[in-house]
Protein backbone atom coordinates (compact mmCIF):
# COMPACT_ATOMS: atom_id res chain seq x y z
CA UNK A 1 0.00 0.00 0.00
CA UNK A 2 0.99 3.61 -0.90
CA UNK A 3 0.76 6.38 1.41
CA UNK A 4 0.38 9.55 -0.11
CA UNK A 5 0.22 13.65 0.58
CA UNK A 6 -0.36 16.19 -1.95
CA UNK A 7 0.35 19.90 -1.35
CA UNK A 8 0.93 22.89 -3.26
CA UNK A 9 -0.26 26.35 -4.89
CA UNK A 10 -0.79 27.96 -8.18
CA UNK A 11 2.02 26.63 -10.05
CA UNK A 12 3.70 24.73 -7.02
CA UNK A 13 3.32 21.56 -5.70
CA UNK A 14 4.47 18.20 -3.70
CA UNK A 15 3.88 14.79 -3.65
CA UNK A 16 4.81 12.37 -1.06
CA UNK A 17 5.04 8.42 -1.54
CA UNK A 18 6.57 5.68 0.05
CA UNK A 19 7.28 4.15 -3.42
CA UNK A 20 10.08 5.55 -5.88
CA UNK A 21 8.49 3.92 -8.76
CA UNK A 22 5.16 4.97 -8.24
CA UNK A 23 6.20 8.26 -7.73
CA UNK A 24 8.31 8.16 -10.99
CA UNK A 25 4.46 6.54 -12.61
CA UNK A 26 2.98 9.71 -11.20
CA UNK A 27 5.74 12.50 -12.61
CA UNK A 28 5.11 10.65 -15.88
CA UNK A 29 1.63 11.15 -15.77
CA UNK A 30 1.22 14.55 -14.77
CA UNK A 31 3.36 15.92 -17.07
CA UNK A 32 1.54 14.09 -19.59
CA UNK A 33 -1.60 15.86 -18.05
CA UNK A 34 0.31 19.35 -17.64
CA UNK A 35 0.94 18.64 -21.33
CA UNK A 36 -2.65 18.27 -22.69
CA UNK A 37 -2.72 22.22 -20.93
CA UNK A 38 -0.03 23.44 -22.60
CA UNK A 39 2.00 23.15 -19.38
CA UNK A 40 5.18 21.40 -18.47
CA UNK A 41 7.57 20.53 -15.50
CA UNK A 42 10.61 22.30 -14.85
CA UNK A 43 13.49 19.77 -15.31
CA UNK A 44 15.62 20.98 -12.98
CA UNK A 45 13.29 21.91 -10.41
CA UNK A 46 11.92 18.27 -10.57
CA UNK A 47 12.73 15.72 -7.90
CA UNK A 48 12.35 12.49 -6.58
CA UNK A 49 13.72 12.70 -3.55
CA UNK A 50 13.83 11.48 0.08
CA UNK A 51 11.48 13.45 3.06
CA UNK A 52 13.28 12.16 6.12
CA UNK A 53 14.84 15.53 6.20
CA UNK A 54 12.01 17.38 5.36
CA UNK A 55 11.51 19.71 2.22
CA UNK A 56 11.94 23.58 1.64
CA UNK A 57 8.83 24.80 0.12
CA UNK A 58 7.02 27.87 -0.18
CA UNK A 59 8.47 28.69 2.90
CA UNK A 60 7.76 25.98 5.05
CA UNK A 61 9.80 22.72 5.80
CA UNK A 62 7.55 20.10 4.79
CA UNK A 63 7.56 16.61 6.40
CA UNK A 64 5.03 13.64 5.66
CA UNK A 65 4.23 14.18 8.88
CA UNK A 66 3.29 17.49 9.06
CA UNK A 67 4.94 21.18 8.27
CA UNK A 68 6.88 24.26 9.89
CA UNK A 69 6.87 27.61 9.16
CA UNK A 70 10.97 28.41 8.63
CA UNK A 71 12.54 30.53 10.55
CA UNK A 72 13.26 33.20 7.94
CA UNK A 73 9.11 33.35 7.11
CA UNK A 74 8.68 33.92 11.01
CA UNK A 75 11.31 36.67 10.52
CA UNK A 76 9.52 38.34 7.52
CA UNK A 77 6.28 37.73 9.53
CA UNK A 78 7.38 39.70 12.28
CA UNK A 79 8.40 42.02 10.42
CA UNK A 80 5.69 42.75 8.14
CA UNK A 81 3.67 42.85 11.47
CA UNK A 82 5.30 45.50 13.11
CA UNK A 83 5.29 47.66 10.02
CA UNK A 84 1.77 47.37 10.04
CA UNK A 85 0.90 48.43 13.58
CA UNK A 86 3.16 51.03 13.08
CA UNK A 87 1.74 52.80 10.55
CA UNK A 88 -1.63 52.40 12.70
């Protein structure tokens, strides 16, 4: 059996598997999809790739457990924050 997560935005997103293969199935078939819509993959933004360590994206660390905001977006957060109530 094959776990799997799916996450993303407009133009970004993740999958997470427990199966290289199937994941390799899946790349295949949605850029076959993303093709039919005039679309395609980025090649070198494209990976298979382990999640034990987690995964940058969109400015989280993504886990198939879960996700955390990173540091830096906390940062920018606060920062963006403050502005605001200053200009209050």
């Amino acid at each position: 059996m094959v776990s799997t997560r799916a996450t993303g935005s407009k133009d970004d997103f993740v999958l997470f598997g427990d199966d290289k293969p199937v994941l390799r199935e899946w790349q295949c078939r949605l850029a076959a999809r993303l093709a039919e819509l005039r679309f395609t993959l980025h090649r070198d933004k494209t990976v298979v790739n382990r999640t034990d360590r987690g995964l940058k994206f969109l400015g989280f660390k993504l886990y198939p457990s879960g996700r955390r905001m990173l540091r830096e977006s906390v940062r920018r957060f606060r920062r963006r924050v403050l502005r605001y109530r200053d200009q209050l």
